[in-house]
C-alpha atoms as a PDB file:
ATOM      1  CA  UNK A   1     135.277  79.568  15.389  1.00  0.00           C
ATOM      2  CA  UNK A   2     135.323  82.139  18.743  1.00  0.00           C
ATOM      3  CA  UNK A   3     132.142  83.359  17.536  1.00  0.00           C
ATOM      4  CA  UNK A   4     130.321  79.559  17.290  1.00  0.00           C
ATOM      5  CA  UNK A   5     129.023  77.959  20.211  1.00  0.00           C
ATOM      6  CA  UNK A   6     130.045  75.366  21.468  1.00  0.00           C
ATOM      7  CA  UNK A   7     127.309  72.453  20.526  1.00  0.00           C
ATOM      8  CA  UNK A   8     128.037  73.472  16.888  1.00  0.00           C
ATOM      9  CA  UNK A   9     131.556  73.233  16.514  1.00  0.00           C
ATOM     10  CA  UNK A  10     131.024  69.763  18.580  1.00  0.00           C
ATOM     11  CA  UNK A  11     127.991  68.695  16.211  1.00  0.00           C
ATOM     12  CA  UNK A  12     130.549  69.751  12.847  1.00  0.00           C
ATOM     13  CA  UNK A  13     133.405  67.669  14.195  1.00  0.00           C
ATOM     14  CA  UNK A  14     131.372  65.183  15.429  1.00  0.00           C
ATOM     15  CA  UNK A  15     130.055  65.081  11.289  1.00  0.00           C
ATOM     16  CA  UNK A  16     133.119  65.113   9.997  1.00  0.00           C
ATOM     17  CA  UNK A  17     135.018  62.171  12.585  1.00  0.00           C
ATOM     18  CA  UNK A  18     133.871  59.392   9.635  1.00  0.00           C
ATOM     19  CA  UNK A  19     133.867  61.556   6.676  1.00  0.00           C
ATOM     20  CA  UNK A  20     131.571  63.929   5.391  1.00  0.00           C
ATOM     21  CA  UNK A  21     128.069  62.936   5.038  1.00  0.00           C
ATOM     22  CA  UNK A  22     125.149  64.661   4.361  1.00  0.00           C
ATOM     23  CA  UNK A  23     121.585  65.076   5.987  1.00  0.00           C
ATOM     24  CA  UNK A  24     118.562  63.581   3.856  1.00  0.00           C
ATOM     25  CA  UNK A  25     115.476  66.460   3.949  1.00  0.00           C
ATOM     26  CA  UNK A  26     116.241  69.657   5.660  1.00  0.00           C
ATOM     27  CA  UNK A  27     118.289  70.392   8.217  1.00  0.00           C
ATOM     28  CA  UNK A  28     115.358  72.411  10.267  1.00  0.00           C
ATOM     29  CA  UNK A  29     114.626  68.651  11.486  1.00  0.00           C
ATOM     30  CA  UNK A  30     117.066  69.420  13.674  1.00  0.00           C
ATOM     31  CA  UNK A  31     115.928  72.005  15.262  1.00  0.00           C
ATOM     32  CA  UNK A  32     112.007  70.787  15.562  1.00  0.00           C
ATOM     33  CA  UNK A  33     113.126  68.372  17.258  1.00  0.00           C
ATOM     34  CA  UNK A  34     115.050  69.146  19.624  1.00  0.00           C
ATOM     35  CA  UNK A  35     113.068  72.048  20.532  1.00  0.00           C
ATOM     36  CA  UNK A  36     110.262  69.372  20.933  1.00  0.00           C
ATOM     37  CA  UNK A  37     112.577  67.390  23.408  1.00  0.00           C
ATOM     38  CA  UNK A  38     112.934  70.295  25.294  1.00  0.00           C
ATOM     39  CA  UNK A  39     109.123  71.036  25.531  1.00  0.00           C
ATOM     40  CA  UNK A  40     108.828  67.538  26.479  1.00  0.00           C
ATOM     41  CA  UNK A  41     111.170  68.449  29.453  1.00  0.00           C
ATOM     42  CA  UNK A  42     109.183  70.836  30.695  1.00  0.00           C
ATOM     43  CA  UNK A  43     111.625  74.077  28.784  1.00  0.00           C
ATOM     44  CA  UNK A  44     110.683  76.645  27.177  1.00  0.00           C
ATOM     45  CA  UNK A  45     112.155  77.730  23.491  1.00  0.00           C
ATOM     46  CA  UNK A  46     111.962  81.392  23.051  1.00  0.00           C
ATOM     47  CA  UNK A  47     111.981  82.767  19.341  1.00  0.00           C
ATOM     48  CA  UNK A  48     113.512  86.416  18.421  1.00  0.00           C
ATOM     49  CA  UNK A  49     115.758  86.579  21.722  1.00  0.00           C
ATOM     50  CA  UNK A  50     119.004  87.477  22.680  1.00  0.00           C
ATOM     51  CA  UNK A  51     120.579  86.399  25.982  1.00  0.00           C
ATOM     52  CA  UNK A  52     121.986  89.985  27.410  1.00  0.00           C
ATOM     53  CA  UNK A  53     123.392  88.438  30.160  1.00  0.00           C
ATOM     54  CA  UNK A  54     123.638  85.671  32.073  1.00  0.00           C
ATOM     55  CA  UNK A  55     122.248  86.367  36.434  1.00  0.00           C
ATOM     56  CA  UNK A  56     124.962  85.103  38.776  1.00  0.00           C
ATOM     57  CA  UNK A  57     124.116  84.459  42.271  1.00  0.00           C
ATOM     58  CA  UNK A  58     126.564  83.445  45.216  1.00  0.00           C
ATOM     59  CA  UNK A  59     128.525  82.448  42.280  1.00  0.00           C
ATOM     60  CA  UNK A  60     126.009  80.552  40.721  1.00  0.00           C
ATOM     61  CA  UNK A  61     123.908  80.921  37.203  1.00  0.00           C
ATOM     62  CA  UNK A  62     120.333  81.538  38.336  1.00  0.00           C
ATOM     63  CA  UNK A  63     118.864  83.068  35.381  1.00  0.00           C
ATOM     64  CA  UNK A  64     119.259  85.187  32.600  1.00  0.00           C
ATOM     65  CA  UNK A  65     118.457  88.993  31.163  1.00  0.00           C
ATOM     66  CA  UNK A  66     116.247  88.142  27.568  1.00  0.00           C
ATOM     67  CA  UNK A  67     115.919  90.859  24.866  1.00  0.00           C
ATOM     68  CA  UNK A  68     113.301  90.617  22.153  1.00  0.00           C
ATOM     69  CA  UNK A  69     115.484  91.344  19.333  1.00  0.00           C
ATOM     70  CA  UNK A  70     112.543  91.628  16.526  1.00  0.00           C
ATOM     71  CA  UNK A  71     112.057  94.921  18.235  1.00  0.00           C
ATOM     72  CA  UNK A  72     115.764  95.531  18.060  1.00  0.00           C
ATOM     73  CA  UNK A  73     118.139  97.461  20.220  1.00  0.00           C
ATOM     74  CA  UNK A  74     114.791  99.082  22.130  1.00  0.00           C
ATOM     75  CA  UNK A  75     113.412  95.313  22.448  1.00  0.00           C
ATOM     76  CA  UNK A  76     112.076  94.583  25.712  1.00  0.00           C
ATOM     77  CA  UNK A  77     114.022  93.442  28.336  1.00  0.00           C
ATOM     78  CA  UNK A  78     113.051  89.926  30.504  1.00  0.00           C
ATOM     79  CA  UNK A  79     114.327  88.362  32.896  1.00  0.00           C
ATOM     80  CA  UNK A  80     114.198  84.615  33.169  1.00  0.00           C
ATOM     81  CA  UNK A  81     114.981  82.204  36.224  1.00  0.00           C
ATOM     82  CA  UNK A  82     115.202  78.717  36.379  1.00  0.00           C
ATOM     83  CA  UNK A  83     117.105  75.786  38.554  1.00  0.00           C
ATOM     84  CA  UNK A  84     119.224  75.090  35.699  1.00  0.00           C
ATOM     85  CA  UNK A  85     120.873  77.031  33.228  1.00  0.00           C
ATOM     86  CA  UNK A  86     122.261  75.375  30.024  1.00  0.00           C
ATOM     87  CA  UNK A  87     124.959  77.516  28.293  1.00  0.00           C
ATOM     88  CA  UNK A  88     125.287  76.877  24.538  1.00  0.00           C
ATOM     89  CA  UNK A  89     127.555  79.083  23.259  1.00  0.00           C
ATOM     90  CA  UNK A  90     131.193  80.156  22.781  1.00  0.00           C
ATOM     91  CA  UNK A  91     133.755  80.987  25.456  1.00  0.00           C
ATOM     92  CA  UNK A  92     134.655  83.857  23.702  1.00  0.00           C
ATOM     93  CA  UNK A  93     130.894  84.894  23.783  1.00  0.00           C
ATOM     94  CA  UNK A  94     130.546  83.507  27.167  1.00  0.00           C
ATOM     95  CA  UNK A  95     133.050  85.712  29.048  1.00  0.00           C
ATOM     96  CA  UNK A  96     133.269  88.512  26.814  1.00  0.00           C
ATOM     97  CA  UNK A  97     129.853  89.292  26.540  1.00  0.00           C
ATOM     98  CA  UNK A  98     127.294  87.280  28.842  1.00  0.00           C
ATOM     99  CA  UNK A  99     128.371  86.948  32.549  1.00  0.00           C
ATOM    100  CA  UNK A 100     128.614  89.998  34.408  1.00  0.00           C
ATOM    101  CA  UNK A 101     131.476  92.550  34.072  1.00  0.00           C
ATOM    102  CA  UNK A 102     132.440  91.883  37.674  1.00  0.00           C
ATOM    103  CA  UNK A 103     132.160  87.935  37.802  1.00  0.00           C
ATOM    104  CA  UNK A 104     136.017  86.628  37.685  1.00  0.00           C
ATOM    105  CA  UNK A 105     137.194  84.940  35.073  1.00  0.00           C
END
């Protein structure tokens, strides 16, 4: 569970708060479409990246460091900005490895 974000252990309780039920046709539905929400939004949905880290300014998320990890460890590094920054992943993950080594805890 410290290694899951956060949207997916909320989406698995969130499945299980009734009972268990299962999705009819594949779960990859799930994905298409939100993705296409997103685009629809005016985001962007990046295939084969990593977040390296997340950009903190004046205390503030302002962006993040983007590795293309088909190219592995070598993959090229980008950095993306935007006026909102939606984090989607664990604490553990989000301390521990994404913000900054000198942003306080």
């Amino acid at each position: 569970p410290r290694e899951a974000t956060f949207a997916a252990q909320g989406i698995t309780m969130a499945h299980y708060m009734e009972g268990a039920a299962y999705t009819v046709g594949p779960t990859g539905n799930i994905s298409i479409r939100n993705s296409s929400m997103l685009r629809n939004f005016g985001g962007e949905v990046l295939c084969d990246a990593t977040v390296e880290q997340i950009i903190i300014e004046n205390g503030r998320a302002v962006g993040v460091l983007v590795r293309n990890t088909s190219a592995g460890q070598d993959g090229k590094i980008t950095e993306i900005r935007a006026n909102n920054i939606v984090c989607a992943t664990s604490v553990f993950n989000l301390h521990n490895k994404l913000l900054p080594p000198d942003h306080p805890s």
